[in-house]
Protein backbone atom coordinates (compact mmCIF):
# COMPACT_ATOMS: atom_id res chain seq x y z
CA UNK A 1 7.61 9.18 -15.47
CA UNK A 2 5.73 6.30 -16.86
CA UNK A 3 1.94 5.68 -15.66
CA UNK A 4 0.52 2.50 -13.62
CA UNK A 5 -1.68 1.93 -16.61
CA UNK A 6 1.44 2.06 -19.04
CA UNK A 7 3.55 -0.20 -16.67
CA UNK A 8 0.47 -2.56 -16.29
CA UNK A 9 0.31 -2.29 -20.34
CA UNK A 10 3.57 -3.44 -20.70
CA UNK A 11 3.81 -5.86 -18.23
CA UNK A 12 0.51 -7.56 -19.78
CA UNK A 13 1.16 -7.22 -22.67
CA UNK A 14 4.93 -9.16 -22.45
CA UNK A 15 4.07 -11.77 -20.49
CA UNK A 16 0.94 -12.56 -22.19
CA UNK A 17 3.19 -12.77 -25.94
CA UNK A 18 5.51 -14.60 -23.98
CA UNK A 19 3.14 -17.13 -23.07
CA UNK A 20 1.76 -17.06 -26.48
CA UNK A 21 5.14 -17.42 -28.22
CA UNK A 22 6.36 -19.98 -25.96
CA UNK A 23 3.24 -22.04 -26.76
CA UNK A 24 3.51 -21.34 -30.81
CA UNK A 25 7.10 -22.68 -30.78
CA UNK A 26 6.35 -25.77 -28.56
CA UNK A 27 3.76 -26.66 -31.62
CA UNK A 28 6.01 -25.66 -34.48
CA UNK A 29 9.01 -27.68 -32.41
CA UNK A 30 6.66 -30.46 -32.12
CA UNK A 31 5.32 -30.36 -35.41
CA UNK A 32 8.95 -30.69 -36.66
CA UNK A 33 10.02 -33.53 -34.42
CA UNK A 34 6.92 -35.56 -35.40
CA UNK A 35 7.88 -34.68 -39.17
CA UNK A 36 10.68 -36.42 -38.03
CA UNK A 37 9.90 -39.15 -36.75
CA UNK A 38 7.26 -40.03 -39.63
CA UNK A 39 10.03 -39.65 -41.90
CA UNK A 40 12.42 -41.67 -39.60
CA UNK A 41 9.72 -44.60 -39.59
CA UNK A 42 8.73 -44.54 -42.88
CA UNK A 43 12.56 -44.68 -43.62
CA UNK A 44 13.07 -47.70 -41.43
CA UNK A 45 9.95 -49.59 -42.96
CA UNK A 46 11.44 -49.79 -46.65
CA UNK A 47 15.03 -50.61 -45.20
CA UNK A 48 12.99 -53.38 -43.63
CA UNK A 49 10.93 -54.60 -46.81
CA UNK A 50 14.24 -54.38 -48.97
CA UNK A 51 16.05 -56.62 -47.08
CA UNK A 52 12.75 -58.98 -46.93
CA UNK A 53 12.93 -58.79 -50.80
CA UNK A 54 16.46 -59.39 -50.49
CA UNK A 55 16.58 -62.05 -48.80
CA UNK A 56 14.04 -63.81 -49.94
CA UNK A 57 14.66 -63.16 -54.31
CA UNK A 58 17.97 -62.23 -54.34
CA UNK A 59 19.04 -58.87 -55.62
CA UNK A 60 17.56 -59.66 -59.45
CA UNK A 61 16.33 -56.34 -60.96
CA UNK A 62 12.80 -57.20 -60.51
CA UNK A 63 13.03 -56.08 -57.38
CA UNK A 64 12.41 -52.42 -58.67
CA UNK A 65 9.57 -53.17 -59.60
CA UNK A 66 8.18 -54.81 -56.35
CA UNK A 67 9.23 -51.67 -54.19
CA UNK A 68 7.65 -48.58 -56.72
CA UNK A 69 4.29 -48.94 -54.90
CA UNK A 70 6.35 -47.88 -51.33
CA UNK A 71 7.24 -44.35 -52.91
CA UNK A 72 4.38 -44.23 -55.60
CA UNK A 73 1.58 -44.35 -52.73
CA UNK A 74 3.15 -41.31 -51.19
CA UNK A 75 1.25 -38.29 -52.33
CA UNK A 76 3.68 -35.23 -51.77
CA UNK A 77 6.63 -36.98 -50.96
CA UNK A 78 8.94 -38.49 -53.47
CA UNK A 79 10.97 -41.91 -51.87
CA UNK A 80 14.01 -42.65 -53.52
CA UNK A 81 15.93 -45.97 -53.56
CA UNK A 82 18.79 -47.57 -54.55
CA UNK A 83 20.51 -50.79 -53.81
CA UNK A 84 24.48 -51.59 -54.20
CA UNK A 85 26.59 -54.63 -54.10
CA UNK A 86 29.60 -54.94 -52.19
CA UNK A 87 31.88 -53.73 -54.67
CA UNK A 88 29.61 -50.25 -54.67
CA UNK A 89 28.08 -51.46 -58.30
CA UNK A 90 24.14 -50.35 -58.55
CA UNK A 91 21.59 -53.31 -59.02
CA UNK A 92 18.62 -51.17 -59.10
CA UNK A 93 17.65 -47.67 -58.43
CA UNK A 94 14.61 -45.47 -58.80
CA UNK A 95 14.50 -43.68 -62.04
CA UNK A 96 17.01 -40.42 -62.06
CA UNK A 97 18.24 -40.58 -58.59
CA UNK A 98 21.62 -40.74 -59.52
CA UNK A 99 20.99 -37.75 -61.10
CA UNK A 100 19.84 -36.51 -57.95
CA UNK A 101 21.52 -38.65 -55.62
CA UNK A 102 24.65 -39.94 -56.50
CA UNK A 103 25.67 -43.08 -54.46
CA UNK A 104 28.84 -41.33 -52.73
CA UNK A 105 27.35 -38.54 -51.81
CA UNK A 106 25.13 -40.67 -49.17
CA UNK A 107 26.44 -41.66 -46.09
CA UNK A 108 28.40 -45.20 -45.66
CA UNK A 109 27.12 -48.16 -43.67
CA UNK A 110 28.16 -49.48 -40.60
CA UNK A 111 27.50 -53.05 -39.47
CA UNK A 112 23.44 -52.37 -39.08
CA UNK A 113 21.33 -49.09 -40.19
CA UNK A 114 23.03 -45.88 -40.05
CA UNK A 115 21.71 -43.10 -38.69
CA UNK A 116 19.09 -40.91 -40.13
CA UNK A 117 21.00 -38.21 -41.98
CA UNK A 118 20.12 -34.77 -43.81
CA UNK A 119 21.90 -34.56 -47.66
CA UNK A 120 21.39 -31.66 -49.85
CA UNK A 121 20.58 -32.89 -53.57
CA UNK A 122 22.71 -31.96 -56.80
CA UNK A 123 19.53 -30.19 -57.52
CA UNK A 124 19.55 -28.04 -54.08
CA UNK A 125 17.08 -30.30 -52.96
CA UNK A 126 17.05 -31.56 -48.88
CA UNK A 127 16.31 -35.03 -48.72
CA UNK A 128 16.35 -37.25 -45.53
CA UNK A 129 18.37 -40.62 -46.28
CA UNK A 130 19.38 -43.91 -44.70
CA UNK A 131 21.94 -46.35 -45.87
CA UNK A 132 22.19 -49.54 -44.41
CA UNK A 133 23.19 -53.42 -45.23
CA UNK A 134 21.38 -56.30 -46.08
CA UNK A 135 22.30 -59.93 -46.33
CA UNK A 136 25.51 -62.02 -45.03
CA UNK A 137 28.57 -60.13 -44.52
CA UNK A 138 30.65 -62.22 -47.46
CA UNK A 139 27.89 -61.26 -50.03
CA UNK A 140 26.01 -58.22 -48.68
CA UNK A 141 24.27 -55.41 -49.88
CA UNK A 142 23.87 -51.52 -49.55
CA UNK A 143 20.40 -49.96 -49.26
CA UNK A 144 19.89 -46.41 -49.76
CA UNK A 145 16.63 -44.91 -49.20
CA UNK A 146 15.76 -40.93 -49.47
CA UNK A 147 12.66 -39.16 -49.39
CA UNK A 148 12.24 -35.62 -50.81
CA UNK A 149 11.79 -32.55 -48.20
CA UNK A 150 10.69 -30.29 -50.58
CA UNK A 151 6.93 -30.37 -49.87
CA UNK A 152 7.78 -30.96 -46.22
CA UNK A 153 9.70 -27.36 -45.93
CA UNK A 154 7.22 -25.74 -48.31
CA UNK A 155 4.53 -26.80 -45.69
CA UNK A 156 6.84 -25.83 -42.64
CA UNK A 157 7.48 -22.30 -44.23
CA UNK A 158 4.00 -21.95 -45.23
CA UNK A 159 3.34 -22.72 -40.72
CA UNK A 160 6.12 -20.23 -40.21
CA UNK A 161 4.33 -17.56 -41.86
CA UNK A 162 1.17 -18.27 -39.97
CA UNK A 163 2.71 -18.23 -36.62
CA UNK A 164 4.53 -14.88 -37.42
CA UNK A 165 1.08 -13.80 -38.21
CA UNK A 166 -0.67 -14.98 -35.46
CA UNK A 167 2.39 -13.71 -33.09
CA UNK A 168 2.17 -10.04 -34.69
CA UNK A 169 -1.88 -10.11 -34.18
CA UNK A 170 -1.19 -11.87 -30.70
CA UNK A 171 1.10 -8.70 -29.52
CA UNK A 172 -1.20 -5.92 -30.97
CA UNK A 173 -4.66 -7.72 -29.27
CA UNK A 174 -2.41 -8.40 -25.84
CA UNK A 175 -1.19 -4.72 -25.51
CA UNK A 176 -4.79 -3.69 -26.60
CA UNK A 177 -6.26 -5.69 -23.57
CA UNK A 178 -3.21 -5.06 -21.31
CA UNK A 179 -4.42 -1.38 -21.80
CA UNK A 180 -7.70 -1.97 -21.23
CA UNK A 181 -7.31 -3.84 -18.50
CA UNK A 182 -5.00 -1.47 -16.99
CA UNK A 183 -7.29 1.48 -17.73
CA UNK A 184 -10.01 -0.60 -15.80
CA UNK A 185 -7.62 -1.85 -12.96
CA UNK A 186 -6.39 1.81 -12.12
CA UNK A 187 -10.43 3.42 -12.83
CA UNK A 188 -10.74 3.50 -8.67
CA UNK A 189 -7.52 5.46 -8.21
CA UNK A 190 -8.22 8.07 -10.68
CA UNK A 191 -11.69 8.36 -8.73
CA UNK A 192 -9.94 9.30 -5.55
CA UNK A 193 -7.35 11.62 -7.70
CA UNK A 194 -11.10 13.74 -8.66
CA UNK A 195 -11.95 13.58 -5.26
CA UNK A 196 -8.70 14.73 -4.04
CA UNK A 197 -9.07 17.51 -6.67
CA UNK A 198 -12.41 18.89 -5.24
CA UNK A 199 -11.01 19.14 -1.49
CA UNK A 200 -11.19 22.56 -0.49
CA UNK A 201 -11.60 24.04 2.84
CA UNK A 202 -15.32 24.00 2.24
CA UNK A 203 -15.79 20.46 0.88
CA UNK A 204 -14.16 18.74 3.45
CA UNK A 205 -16.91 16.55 3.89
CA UNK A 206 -16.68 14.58 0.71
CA UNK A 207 -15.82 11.49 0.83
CA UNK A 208 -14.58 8.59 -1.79
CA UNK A 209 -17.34 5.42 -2.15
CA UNK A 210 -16.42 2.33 -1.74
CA UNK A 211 -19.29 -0.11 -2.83
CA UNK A 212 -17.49 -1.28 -5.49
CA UNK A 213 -13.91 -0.68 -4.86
CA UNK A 214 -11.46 -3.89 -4.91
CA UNK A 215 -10.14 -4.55 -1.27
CA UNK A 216 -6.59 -3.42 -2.03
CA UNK A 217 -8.38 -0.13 -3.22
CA UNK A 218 -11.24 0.07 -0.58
CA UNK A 219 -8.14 0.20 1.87
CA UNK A 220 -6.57 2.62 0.37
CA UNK A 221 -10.26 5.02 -0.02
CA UNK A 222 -10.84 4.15 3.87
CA UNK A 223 -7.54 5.21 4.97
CA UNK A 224 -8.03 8.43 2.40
CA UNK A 225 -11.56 9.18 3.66
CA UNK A 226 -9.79 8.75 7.95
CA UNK A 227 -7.68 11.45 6.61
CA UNK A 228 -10.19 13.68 5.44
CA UNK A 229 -12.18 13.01 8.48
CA UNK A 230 -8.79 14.20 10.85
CA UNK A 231 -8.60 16.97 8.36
CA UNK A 232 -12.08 17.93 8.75
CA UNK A 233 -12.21 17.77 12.26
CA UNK A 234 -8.76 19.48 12.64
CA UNK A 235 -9.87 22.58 10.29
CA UNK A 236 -13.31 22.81 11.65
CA UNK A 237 -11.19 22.87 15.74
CA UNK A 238 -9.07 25.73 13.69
CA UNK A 239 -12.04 27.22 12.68
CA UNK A 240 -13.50 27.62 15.89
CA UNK A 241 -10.28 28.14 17.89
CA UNK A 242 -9.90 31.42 15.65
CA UNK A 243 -12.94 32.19 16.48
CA UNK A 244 -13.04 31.44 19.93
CA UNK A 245 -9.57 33.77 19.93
CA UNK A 246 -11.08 36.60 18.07
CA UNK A 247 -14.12 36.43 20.63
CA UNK A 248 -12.07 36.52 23.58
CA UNK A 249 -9.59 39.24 22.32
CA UNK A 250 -12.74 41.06 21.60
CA UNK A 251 -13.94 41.87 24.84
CA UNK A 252 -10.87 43.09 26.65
CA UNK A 253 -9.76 45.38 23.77
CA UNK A 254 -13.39 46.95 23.30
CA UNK A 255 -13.39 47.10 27.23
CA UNK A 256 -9.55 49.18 26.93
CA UNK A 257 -10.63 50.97 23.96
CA UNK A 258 -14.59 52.37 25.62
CA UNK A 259 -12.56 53.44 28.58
CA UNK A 260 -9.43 54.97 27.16
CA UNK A 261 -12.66 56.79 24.64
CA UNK A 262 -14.19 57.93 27.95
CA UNK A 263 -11.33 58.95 29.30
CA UNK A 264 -10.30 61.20 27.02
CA UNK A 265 -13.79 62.78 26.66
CA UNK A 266 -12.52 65.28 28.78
CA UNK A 267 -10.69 66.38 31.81
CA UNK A 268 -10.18 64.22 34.81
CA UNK A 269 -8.69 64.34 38.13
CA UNK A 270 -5.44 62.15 39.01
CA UNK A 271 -7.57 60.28 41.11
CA UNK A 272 -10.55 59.18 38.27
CA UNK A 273 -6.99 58.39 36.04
CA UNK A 274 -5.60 55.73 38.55
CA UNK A 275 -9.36 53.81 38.61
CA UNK A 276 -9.34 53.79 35.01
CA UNK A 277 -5.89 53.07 35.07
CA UNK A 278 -6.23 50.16 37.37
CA UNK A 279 -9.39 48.84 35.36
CA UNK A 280 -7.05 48.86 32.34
CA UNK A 281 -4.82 46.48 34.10
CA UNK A 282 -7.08 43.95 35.03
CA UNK A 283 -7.71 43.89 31.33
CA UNK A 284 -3.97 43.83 30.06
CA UNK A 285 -3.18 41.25 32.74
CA UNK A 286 -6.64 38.94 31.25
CA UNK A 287 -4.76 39.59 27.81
CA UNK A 288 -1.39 38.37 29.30
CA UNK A 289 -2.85 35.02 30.63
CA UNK A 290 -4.65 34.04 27.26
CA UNK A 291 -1.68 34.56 25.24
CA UNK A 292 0.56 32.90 28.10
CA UNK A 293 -1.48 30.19 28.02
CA UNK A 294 -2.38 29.46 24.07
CA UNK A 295 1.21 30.21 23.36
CA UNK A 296 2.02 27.41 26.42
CA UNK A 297 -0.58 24.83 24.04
CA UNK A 298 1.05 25.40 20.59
CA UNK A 299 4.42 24.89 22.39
CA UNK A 300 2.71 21.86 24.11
CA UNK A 301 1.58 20.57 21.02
CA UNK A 302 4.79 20.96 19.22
CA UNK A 303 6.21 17.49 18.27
CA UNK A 304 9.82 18.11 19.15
CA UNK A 305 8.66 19.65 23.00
CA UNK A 306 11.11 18.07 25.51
CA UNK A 307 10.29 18.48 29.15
CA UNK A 308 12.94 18.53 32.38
CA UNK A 309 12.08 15.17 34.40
CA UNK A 310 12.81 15.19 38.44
CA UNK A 311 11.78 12.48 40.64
CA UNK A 312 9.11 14.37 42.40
CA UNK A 313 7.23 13.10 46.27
CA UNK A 314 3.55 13.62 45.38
CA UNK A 315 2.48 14.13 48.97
CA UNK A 316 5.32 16.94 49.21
CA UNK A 317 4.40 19.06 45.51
CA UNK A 318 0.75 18.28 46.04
CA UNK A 319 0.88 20.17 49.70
CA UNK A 320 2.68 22.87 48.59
CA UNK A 321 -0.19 23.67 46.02
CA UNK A 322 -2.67 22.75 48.47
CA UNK A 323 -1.57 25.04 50.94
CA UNK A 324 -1.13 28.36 48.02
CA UNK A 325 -5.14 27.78 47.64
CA UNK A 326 -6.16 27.46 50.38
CA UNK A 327 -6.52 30.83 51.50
CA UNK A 328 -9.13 31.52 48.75
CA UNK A 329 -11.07 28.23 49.73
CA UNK A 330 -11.49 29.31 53.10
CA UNK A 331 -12.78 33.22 51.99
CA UNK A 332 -15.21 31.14 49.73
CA UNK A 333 -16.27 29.16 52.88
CA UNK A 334 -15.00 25.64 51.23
CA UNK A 335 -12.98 23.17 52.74
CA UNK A 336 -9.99 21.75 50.95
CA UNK A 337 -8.35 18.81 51.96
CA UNK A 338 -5.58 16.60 50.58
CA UNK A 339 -5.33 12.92 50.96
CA UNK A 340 -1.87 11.21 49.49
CA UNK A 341 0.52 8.58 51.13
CA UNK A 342 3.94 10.06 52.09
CA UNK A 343 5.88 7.70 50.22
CA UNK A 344 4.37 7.81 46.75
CA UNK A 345 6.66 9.20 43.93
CA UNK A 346 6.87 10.14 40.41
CA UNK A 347 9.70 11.26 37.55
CA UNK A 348 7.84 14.75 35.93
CA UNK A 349 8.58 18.18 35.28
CA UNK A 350 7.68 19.98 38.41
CA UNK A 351 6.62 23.29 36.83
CA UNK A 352 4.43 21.10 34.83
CA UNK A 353 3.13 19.25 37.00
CA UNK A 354 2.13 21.88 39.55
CA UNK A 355 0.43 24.02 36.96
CA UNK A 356 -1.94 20.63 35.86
CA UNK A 357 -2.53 19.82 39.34
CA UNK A 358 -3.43 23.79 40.26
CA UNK A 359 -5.79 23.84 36.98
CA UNK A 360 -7.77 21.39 38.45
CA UNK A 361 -7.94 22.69 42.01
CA UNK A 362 -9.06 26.16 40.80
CA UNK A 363 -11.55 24.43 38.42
CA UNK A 364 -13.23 22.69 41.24
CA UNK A 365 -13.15 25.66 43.64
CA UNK A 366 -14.50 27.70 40.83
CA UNK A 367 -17.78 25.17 40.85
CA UNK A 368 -18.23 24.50 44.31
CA UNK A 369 -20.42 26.28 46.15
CA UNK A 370 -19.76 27.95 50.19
CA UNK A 371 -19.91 24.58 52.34
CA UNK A 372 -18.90 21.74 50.00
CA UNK A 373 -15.29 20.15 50.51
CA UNK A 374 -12.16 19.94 47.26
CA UNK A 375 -10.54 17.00 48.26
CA UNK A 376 -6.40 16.14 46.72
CA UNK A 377 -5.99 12.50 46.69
CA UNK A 378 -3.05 10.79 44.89
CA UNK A 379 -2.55 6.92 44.35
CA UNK A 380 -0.55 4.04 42.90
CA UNK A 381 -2.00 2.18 40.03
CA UNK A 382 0.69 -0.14 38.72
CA UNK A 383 2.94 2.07 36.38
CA UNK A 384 0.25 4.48 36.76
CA UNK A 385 -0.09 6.99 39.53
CA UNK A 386 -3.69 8.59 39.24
CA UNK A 387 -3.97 12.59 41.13
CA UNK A 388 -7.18 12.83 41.60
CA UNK A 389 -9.04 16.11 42.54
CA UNK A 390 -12.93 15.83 43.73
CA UNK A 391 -15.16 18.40 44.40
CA UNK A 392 -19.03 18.59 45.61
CA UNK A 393 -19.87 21.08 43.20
CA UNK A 394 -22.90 21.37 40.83
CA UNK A 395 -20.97 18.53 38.75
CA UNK A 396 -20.80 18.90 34.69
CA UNK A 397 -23.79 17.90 32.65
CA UNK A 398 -23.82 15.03 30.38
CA UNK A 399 -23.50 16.66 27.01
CA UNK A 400 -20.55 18.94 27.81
CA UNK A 401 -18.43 15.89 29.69
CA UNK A 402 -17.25 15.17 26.08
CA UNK A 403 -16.50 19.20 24.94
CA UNK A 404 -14.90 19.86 28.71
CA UNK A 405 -11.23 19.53 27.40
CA UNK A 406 -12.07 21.34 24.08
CA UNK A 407 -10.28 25.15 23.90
CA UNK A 408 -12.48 28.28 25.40
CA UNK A 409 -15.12 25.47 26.06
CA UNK A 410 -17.32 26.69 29.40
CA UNK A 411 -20.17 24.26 30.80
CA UNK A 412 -21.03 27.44 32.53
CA UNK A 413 -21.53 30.29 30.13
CA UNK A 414 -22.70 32.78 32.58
CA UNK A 415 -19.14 32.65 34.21
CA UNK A 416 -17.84 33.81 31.02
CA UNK A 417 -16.78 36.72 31.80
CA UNK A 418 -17.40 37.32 35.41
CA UNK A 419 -14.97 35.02 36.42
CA UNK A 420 -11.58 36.15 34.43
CA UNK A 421 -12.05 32.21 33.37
CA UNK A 422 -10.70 31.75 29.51
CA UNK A 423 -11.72 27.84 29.13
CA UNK A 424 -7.89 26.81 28.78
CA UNK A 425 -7.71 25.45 32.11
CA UNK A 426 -8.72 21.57 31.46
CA UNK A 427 -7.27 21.85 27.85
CA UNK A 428 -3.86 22.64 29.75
CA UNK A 429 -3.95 19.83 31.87
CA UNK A 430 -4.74 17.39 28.98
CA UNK A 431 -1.55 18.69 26.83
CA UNK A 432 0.56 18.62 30.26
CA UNK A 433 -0.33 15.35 30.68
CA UNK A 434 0.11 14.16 27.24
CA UNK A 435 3.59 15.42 27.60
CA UNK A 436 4.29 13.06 30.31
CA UNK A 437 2.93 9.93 28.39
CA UNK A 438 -0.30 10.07 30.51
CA UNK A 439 -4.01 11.29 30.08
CA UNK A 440 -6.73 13.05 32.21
CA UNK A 441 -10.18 11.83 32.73
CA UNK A 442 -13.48 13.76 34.12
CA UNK A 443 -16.56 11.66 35.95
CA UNK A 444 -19.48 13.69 36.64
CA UNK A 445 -22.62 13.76 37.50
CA UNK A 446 -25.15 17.17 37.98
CA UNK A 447 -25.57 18.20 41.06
CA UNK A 448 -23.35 15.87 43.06
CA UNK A 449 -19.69 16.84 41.39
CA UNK A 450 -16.84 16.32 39.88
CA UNK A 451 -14.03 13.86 40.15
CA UNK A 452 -10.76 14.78 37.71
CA UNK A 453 -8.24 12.43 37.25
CA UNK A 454 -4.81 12.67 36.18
CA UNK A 455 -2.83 9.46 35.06
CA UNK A 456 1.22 9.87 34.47
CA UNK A 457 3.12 6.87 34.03
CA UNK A 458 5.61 6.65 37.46
């Protein structure tokens, strides 16, 4: 496969010579055409001063000698002449050209000047002639004039051999600077190919510079370094989302494995085996909902994920998980209340839908205090239909509102692992809601709650 650089190279390279040959035969076609017509009007002028002569001495030999100067004052071109009766008999010629130039061999008059015609000489000679009549048509004459190409080919061969020159030196210096030029023109893309090069999982902060890229370049470099960027921040999530896994995975198998240790120590009673037993499964069943849940978010995340659409009555589904919490808001002494008109609707995949919406209530209960009120609220916006789920909690601070939605993220580290919470719940409810077309929002403000919003298109 050919190179930019070569392609530029050859492109450059033709259409410069093409350029440059075009223009070298234009001159050489124009330098031949004005050979031409020199010759043509030089040709013309003695036809004219012959038939002066003629007309005013007659056709009396001494003529000859009156025209000589008209070919003589030519340096490197030889004129020839010759003029005929009637009856094709020669008055007077210029020494030797009927050697040359025999009288038939030159073209035959018509009524005026005959065209401008090419003969080649006994000799092998080119000359350019003219034949043409002079005087009244009962006692006329023939005038032949010819100059000698010789010196004019010997200069146009001489112009050929030039041009070929200057046409082979023309190619070599346009592919030389087509090269060059390419080289130069396709410099920035071999400096993102080395940067590209010295990506690895550790450098995936370098970036390409663009101070003095070309703009079709410098777009190219910004959308390269916007990739690196996604890939950064995508492998540096990856990074931390392995870690995050490896830390929570941690705790419940050193938890199994100390007690399962103690356990077999030494002897125990049926009794001390159905505790430890039971303590076991609170830990297998914290194991169950973290891979439940991350495997839920890579299938959530997976771009050919479908979901099962029902037209769903908010006030109906957002009741029915209302009501299944509300037993464990009242043993924590909070109030939860729901607030959603009776006619409001939506197209969504109920299973979804309920686990987003009962994500959010369990997040607010978990941050409310005994005495402060959850409220369910649900309305129209347009094509929009925002749930919305407030609480009177202790409310988020401002530098984890942006981290909230982030995987095993906890504003509240010392609930880490009191609570049984994994920090999946919000990142849930954004993929959920992604999967619908919609997004989920979180206002708040420490100290006086937490409002969480979820927006799916109707």
């Amino acid at each position: 496969m050919r190179s930019i650089a070569g392609r530029l190279t050859v492109w450059y390279t033709a259409t410069s010579f093409s350029l440059v040959l075009v223009a070298t035969g234009l001159l050489y076609w124009t330098l031949v055409q004005n050979m031409r017509a020199d010759d043509q009007r030089m040709l013309a002028d003695k036809v004219q001063v012959l038939r002066t002569l003629l007309r005013e001495r007659g056709a009396d030999p001494a003529t000859l000698k009156e025209v000589e100067w008209e070919w003589a004052a030519r340096e490197y071109e030889q004129v020839f002449v010759r003029v005929l009766t009637a009856a094709n008999t020669t008055v007077v010629e210029t020494p030797g050209m009927s050697t040359v130039l025999p009288a038939q061999a030159l073209a035959n008059p018509d009524a005026a000047t005959s065209g401008v015609v090419e003969v080649r000489g006994a000799d092998g000679r080119l000359f350019r002639t003219v034949t043409a009549v002079a005087g009244e048509p009962a006692a006329h004459h023939v005038i032949q004039v010819a100059v000698d190409l010789t010196h004019e080919q010997e200069m146009l061969a001489g112009y050929r051999t030039r041009v070929w020159v200057v046409l082979g030196l023309a190619l070599g210096l346009s592919a030389f600077v087509g090269h060059a030029i390419a080289r130069r023109g396709v410099r920035p893309l071999e400096q993102i190919a080395r940067t590209a090069r010295q990506i690895t999982s550790s450098s995936l902060d370098a970036r390409i510079a663009q101070a003095r890229l070309p703009s079709e370049v410098a777009s190219l470099a910004t959308t390269f370094n916007e990739m690196l960027a996604r890939l950064q921040d995508s492998f540096e999530r990856l990074s931390r989302f392995s870690a995050d896994i490896a830390h929570e995975l941690r705790t419940p198998v050193s938890n199994l494995r100390g007690e399962t240790e103690v356990t077999l120590g030494r002897a125990r009673t049926p009794e001390e085996y159905r505790d430890i037993l039971s303590s076991s499964l609170e830990e297998y069943e914290r194991l169950s909902r973290l891979i439940d849940s991350l495997l839920f978010l890579a299938r959530a995340e997976h771009p050919e994920t479908r979901i099962a659409r029902e037209h769903l009555n908010l006030r109906r589904e957002l009741k029915t998980v209302v009501d299944f919490y509300e037993g464990s808001a009242s043993e924590k002494g909070v109030t939860l209340t729901i607030d959603v008109p009776p006619t409001l609707e939506i197209d969504a995949d109920r299973t979804l839908f309920q686990r987003a919406v009962e994500n959010l209530i369990a997040n607010a209960l978990a941050y409310t205090p005994s005495g402060g009120t959850v409220t369910v609220r649900a309305i129209a916006d347009g094509p929009h239909c925002e749930i919305q789920v407030v609480d009177t909690g202790r409310g988020v601070a401002a530098e984890d509102l942006p981290h909230v939605f982030d995987r095993f993220y906890r504003a509240d580290k010392s609930r880490a692992s009191t609570s049984g919470n994994l920090g999946l719940g919000l990142a849930i409810v954004r993929s959920i809601a992604q999967l619908h077309g919609g997004r989920v929002e979180l206002d708040s403000e420490l100290g006086q709650g937490t409002r969480a919003t979820l927006i799916l298109p109707t």
